[in-house]
N, C-alpha and C. Protein backbone atom coordinates (compact mmCIF):
# COMPACT_ATOMS: atom_id res chain seq x y z
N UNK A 1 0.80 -1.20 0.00
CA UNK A 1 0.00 0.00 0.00
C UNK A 1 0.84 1.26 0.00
N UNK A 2 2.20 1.02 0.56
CA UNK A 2 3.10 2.22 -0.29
C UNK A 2 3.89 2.27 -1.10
N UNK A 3 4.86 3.29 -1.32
CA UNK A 3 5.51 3.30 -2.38
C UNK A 3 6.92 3.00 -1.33
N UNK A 4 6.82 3.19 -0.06
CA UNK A 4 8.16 2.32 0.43
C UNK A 4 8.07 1.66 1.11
N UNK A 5 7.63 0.12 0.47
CA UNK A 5 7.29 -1.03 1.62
C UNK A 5 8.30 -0.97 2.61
N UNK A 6 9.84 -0.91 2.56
CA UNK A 6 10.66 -1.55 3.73
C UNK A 6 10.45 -0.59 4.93
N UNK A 7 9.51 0.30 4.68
CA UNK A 7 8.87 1.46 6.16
C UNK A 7 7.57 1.87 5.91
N UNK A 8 6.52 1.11 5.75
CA UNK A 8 5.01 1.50 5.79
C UNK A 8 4.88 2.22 6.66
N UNK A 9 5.99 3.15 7.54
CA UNK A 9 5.43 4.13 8.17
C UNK A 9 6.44 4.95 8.40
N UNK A 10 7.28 4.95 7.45
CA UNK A 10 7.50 6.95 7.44
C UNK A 10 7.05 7.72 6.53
N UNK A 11 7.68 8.44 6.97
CA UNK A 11 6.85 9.68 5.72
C UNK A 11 7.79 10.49 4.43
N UNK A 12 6.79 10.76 3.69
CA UNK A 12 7.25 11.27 2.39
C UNK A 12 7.51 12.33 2.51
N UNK A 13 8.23 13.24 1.74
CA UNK A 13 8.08 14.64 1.69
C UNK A 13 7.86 15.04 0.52
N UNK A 14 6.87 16.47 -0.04
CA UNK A 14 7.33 16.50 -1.28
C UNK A 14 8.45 17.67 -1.51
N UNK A 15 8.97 17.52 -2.67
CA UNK A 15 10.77 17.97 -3.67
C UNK A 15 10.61 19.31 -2.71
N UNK A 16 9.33 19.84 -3.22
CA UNK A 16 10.06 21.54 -2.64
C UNK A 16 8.87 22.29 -2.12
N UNK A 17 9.32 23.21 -1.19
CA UNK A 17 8.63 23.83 -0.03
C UNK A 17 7.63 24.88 -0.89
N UNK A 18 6.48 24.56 -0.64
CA UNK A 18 5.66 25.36 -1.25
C UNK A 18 4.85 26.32 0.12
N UNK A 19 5.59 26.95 0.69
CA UNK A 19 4.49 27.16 1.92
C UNK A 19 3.32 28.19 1.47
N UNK A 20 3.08 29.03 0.33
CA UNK A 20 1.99 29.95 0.23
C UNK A 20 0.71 28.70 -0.80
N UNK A 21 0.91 27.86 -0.72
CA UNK A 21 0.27 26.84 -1.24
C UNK A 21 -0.64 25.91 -0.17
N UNK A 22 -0.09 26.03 0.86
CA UNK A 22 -0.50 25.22 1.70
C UNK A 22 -0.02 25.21 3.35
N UNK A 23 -0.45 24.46 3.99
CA UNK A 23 0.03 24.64 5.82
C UNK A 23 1.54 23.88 5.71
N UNK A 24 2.50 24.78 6.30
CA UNK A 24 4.04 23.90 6.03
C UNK A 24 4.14 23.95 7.91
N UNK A 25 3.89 22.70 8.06
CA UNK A 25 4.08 22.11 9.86
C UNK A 25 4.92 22.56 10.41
N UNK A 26 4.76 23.19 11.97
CA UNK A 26 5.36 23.70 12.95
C UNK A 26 5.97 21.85 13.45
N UNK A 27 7.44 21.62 13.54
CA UNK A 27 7.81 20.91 13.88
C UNK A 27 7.21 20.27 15.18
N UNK A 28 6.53 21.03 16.39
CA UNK A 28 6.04 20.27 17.06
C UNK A 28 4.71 19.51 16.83
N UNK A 29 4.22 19.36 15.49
CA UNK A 29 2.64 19.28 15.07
C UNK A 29 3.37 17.91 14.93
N UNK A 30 1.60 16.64 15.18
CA UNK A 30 1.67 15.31 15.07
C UNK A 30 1.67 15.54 13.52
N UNK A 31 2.06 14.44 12.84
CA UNK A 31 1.60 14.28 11.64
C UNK A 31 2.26 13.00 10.78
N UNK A 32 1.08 12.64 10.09
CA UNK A 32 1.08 11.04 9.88
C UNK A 32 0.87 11.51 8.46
N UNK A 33 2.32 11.26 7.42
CA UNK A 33 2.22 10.83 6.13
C UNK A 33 2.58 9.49 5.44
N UNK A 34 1.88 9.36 4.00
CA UNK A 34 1.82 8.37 4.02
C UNK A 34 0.82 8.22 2.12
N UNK A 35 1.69 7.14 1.68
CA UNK A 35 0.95 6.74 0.04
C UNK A 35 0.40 6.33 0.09
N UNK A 36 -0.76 5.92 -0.87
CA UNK A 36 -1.08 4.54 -0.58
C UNK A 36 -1.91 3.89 -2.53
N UNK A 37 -2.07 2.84 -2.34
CA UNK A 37 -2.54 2.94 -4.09
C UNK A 37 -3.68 3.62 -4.26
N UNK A 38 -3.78 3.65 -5.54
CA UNK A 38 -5.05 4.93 -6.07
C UNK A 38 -5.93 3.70 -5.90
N UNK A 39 -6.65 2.55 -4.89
CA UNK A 39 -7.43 1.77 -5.23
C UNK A 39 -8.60 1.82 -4.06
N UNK A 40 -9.95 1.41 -4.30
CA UNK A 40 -10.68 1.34 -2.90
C UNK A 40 -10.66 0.60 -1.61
N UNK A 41 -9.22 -0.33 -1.94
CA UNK A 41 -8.97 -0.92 -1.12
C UNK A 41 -7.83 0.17 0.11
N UNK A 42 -6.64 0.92 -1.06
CA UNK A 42 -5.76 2.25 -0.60
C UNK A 42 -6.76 2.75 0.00
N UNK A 43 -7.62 3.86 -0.33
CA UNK A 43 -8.87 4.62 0.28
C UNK A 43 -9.09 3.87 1.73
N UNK A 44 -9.57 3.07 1.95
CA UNK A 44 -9.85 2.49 3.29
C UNK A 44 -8.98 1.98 4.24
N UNK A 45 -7.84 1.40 3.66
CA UNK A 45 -6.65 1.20 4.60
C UNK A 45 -6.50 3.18 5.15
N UNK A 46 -6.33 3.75 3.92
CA UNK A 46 -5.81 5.40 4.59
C UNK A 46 -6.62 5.87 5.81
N UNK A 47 -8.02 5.52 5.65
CA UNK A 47 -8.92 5.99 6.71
C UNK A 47 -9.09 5.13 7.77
N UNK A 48 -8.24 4.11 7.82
CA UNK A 48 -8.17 2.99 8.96
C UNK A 48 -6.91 3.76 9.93
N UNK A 49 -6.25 4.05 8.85
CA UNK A 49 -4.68 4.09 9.94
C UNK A 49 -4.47 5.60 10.16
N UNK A 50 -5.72 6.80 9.59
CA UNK A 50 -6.10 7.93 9.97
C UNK A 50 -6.91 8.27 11.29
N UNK A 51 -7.85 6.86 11.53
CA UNK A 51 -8.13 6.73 12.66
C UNK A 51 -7.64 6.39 13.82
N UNK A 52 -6.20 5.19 13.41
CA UNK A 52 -5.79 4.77 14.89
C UNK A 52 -4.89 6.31 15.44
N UNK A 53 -4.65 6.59 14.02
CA UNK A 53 -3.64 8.19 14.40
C UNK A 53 -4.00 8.62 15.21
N UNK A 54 -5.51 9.50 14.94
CA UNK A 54 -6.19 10.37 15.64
C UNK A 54 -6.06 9.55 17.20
N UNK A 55 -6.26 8.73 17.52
CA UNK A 55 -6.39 7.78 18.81
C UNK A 55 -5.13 7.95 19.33
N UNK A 56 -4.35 7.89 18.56
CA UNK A 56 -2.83 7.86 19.23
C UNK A 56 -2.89 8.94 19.94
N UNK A 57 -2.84 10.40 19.26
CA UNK A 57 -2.74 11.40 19.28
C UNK A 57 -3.99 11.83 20.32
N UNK A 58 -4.75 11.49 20.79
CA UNK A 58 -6.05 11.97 21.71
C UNK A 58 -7.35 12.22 21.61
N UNK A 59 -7.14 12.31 20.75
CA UNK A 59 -8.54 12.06 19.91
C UNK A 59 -9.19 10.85 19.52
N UNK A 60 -9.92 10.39 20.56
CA UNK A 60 -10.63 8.85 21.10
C UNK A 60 -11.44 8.59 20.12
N UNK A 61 -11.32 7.32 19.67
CA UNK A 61 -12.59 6.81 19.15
C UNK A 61 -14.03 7.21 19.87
N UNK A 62 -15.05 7.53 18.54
CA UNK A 62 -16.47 7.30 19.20
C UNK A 62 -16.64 8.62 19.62
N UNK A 63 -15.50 9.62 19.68
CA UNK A 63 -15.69 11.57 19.92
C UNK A 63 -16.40 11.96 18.79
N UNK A 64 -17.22 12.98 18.50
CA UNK A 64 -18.13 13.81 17.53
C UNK A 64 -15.96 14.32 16.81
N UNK A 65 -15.13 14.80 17.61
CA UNK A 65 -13.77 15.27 16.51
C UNK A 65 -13.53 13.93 15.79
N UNK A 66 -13.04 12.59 16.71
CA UNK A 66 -12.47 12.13 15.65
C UNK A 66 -13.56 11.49 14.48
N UNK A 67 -15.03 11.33 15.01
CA UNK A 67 -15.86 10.98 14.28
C UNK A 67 -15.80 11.68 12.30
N UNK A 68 -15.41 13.05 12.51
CA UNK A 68 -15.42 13.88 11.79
C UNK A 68 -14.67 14.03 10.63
N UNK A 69 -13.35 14.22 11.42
CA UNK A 69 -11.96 13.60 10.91
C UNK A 69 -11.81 12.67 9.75
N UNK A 70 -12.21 11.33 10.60
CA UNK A 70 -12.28 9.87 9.75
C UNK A 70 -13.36 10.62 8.40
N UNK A 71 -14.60 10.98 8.70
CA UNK A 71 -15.11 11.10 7.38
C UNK A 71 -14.64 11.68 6.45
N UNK A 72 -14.33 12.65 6.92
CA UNK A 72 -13.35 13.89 6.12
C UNK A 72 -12.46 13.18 4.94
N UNK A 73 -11.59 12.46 6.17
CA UNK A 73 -10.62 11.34 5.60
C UNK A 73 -11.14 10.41 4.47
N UNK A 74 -12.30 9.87 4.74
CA UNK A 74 -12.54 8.69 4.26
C UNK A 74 -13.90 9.60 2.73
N UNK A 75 -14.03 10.88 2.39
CA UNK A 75 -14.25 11.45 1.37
C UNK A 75 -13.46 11.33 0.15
N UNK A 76 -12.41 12.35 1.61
CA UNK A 76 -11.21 12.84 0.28
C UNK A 76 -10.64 12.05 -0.67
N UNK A 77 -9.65 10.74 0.45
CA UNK A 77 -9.62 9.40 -0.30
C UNK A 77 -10.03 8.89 -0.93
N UNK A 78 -11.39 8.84 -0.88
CA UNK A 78 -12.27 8.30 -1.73
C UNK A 78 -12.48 8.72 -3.30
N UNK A 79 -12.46 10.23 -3.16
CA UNK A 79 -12.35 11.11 -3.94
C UNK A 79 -11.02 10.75 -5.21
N UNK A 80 -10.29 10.88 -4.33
CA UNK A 80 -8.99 11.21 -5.05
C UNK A 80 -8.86 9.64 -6.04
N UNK A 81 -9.40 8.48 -5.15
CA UNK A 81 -9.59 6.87 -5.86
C UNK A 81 -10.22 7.04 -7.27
N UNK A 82 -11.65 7.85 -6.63
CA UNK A 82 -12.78 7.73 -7.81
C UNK A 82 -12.63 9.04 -8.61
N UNK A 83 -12.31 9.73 -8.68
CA UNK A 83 -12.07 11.17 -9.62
C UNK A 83 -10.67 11.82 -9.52
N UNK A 84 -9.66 11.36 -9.06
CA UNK A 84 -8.74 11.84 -9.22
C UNK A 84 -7.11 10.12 -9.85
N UNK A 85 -7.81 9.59 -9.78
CA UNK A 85 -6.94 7.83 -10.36
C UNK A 85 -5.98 8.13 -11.67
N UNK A 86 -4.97 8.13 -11.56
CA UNK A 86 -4.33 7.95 -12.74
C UNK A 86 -3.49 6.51 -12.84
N UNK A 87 -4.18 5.77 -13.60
CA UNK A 87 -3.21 4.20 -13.71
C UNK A 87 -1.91 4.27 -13.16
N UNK A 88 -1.30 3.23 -12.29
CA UNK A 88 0.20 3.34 -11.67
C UNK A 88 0.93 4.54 -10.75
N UNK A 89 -0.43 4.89 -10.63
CA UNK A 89 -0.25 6.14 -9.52
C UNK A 89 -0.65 6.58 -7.92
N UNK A 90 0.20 6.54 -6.85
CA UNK A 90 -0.87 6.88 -6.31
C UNK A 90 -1.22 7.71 -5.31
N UNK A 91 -2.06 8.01 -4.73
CA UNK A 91 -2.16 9.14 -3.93
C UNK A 91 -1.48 9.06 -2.76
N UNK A 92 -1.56 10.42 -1.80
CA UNK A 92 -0.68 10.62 -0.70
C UNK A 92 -1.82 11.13 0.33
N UNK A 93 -1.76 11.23 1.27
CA UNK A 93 -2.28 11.30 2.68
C UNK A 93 -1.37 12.02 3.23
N UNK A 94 -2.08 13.57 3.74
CA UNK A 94 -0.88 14.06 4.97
C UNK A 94 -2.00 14.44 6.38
N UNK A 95 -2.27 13.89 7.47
CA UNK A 95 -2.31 14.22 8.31
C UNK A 95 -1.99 14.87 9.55
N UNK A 96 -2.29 16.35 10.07
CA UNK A 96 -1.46 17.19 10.55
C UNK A 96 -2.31 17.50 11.80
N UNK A 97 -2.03 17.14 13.08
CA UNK A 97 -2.53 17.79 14.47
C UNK A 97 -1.81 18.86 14.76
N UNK A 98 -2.19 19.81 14.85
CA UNK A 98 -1.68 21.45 15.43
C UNK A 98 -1.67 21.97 16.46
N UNK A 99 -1.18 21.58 17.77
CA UNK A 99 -1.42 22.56 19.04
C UNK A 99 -1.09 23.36 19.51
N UNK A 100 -0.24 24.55 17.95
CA UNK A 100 0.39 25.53 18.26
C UNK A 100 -0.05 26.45 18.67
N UNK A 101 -1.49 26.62 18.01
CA UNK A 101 -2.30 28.27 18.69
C UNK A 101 -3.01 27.95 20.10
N UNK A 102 -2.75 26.58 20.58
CA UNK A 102 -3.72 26.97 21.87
C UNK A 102 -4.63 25.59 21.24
N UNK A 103 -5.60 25.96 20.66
CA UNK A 103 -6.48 25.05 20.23
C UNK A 103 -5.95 23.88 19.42
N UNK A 104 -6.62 22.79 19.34
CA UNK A 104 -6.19 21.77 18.45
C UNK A 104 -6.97 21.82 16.82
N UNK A 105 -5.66 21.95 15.82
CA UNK A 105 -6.55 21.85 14.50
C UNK A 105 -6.27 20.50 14.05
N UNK A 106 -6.85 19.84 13.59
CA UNK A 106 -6.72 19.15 12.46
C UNK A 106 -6.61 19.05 10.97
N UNK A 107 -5.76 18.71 10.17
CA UNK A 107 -5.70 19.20 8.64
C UNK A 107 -5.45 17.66 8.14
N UNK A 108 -6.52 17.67 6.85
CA UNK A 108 -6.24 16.63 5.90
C UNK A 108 -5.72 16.93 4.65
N UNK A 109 -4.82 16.23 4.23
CA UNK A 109 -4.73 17.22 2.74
C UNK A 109 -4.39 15.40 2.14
N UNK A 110 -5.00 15.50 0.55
CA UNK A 110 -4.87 14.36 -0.16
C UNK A 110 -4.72 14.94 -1.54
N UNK A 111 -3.18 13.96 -2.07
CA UNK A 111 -2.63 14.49 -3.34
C UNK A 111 -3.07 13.89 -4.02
N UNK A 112 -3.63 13.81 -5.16
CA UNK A 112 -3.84 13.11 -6.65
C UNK A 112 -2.82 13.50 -7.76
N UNK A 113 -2.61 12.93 -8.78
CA UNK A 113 -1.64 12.78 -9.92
C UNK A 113 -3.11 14.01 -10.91
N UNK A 114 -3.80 13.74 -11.21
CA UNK A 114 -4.85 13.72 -11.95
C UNK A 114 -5.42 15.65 -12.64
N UNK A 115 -4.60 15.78 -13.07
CA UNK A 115 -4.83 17.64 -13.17
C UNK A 115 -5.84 18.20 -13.60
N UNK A 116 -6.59 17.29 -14.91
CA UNK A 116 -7.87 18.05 -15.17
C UNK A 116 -9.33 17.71 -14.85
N UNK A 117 -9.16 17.06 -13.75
CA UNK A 117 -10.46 16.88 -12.89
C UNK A 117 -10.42 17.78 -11.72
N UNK A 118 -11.06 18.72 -11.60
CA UNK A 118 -11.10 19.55 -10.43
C UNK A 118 -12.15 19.89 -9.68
N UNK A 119 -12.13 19.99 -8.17
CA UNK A 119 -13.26 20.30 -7.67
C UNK A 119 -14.06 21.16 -7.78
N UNK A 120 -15.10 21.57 -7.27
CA UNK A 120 -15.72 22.92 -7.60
C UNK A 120 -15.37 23.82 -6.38
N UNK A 121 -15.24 24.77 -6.69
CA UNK A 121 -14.76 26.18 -5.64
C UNK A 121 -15.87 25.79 -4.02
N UNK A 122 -14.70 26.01 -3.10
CA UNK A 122 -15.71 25.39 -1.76
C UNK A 122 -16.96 26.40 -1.63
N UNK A 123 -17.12 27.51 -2.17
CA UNK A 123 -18.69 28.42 -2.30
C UNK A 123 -19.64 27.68 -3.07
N UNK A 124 -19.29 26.92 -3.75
CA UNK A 124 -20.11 26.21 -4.52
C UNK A 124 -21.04 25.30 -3.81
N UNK A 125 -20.18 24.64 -2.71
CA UNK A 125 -20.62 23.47 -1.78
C UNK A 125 -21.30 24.19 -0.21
N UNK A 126 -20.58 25.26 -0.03
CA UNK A 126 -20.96 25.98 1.27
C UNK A 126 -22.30 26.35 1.42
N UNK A 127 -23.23 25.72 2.48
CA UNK A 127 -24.74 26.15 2.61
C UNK A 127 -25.83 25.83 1.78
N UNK A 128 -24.81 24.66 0.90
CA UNK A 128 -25.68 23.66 -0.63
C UNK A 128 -26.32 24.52 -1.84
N UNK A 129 -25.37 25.87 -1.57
CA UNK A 129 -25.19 26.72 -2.53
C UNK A 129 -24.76 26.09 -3.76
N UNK A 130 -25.61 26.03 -5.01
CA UNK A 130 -25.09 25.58 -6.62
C UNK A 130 -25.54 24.06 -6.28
N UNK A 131 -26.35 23.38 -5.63
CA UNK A 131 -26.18 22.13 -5.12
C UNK A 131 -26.32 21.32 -6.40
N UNK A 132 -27.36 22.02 -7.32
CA UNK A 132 -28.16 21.59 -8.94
C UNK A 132 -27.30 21.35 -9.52
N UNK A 133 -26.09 21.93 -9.75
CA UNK A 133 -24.86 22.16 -10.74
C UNK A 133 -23.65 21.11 -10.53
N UNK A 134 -23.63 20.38 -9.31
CA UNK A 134 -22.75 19.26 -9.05
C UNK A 134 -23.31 18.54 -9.43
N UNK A 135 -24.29 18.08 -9.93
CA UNK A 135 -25.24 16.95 -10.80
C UNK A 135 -24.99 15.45 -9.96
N UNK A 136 -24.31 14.30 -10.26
CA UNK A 136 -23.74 13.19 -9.62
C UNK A 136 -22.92 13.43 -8.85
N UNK A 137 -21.69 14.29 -9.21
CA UNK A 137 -20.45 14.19 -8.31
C UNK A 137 -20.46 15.28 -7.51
N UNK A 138 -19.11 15.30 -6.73
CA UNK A 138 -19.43 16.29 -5.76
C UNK A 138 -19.99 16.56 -4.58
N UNK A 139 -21.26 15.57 -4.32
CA UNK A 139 -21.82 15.94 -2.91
C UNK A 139 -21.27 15.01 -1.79
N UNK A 140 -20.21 14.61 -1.62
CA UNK A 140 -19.33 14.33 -0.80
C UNK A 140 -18.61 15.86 -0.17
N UNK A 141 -18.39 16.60 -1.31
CA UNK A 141 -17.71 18.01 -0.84
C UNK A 141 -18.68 18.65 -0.32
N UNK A 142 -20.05 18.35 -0.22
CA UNK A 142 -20.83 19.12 0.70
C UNK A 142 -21.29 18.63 1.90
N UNK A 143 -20.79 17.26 2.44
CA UNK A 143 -20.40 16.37 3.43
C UNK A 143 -18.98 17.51 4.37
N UNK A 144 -18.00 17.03 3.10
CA UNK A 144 -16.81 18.42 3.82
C UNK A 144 -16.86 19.32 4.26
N UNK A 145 -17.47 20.19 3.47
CA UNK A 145 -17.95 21.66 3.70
C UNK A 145 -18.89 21.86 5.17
N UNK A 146 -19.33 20.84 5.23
CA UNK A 146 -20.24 21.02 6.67
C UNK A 146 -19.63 20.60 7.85
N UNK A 147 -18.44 19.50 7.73
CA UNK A 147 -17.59 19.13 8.83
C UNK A 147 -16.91 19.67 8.72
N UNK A 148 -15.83 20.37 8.11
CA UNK A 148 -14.78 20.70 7.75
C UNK A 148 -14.73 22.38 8.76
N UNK A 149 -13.89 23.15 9.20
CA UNK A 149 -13.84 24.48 9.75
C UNK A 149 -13.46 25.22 7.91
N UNK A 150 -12.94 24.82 7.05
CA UNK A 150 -12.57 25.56 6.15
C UNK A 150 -11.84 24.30 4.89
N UNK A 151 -12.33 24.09 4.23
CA UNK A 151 -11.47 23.41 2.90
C UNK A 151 -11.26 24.05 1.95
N UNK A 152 -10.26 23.41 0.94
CA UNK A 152 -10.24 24.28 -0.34
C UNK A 152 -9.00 23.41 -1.36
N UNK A 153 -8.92 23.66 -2.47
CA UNK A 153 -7.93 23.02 -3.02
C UNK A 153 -6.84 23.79 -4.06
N UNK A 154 -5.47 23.02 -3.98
CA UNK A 154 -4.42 24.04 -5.14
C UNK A 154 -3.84 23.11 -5.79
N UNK A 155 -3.06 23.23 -6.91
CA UNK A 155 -2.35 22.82 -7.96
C UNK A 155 -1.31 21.98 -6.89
N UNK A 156 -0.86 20.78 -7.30
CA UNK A 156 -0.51 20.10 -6.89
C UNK A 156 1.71 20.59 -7.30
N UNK A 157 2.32 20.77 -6.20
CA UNK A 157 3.57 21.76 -6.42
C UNK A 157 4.64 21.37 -7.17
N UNK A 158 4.67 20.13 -7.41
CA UNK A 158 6.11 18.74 -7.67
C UNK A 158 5.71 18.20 -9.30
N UNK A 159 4.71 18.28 -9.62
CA UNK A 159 3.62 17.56 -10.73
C UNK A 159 2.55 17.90 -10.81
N UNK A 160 2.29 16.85 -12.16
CA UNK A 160 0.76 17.17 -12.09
C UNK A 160 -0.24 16.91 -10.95
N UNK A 161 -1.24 17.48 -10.89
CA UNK A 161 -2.45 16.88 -10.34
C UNK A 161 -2.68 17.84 -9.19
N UNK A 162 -3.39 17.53 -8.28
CA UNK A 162 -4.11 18.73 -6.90
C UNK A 162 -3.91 18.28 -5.62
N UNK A 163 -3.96 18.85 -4.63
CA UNK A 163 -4.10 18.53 -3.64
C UNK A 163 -5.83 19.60 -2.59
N UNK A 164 -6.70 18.87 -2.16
CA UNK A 164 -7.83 18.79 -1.47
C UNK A 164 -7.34 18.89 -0.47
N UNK A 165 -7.44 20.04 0.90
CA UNK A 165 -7.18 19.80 2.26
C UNK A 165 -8.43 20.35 2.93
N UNK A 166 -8.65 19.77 4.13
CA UNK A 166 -9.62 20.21 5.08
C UNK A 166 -8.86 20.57 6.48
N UNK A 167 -9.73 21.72 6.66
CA UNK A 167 -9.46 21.75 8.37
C UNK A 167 -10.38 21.20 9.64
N UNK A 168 -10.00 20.93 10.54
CA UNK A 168 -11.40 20.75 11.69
C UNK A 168 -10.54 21.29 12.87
N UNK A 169 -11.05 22.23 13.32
CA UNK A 169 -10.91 23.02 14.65
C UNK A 169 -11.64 21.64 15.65
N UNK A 170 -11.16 20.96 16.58
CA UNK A 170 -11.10 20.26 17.65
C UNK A 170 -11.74 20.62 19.13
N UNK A 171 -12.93 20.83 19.42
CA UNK A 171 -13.00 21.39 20.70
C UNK A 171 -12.76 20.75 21.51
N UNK A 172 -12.88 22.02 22.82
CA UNK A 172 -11.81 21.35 23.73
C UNK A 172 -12.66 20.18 24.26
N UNK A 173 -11.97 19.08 25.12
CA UNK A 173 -12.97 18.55 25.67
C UNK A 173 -13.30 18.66 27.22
């Protein structure tokens, strides 16, 4: 399920620092990266071992946060399987816990290869605004949009294709 079996659990980085692209981690932030195949079998392993994360990290099974999380997780993935797949390719998983400001955030971000499939702008999905216009696809991102504190997506920095991230602000418990 990765691209470096002899450590199914470290992490990737990508080539080069894009920080106005995206959240670039405060070294003390948890964070669980990780490939896995573009398949629905990848998709569900990612949201299996997104969950024990969250658990590791404090966020208990069976909480309304990590409840949230996992879905989030288990969209995007999904997403990126079914509309973002490019044969022999496959997606990435970055999971990021934040307890730098005080509060705990959570961030998902999932890379696809796949460049000209793109989501629709998160206003599109926010408040089931345009809901008519996503026709079949898409209403998973209005699943996001309602758990999520803020999503959105950018050009993927190394290659082709995008990266989808969500946030979830964590209350306290």
């Amino acid at each position: 399920m990765t691209t470096n079996p002899g450590s199914p659990t470290s992490t990737a980085q990508l080539r080069t620092r894009t920080p106005h692209l995206g959240h670039v981690p405060d070294p003390r932030d948890e964070t669980f990266d990780m490939r896995f195949t573009s398949t629905p079998r990848g998709a569900r392993l990612a949201r299996r071992l997104a969950a024990v994360r969250l658990d590791e990290w404090g966020i208990a099974y069976g909480t309304e946060a990590h409840d949230a999380i996992v879905l989030i997780t288990a969209e995007l993935t999904t997403n990126a399987v079914r509309h973002g797949h490019v044969s022999g390719r496959d997606f990435h998983l970055r999971l990021i816990l934040s307890r730098a400001t005080g509060t705990a955030t959570a961030r998902v971000d999932v890379t696809d290869t796949r460049a000209e499939r793109l989501p629709p702008h998160p206003a599109v999905t926010r408040e089931g605004a345009g809901i008519e216009e996503l026709g079949e696809t898409g209403r998973g991102l209005l699943l996001v949009s309602h758990l999520a504190t803020r999503w959105d997506w950018h050009p993927r920095p190394d290659g082709p294709g995008k990266t989808i991230w969500a946030e979830y602000v964590v209350p306290e418990a």
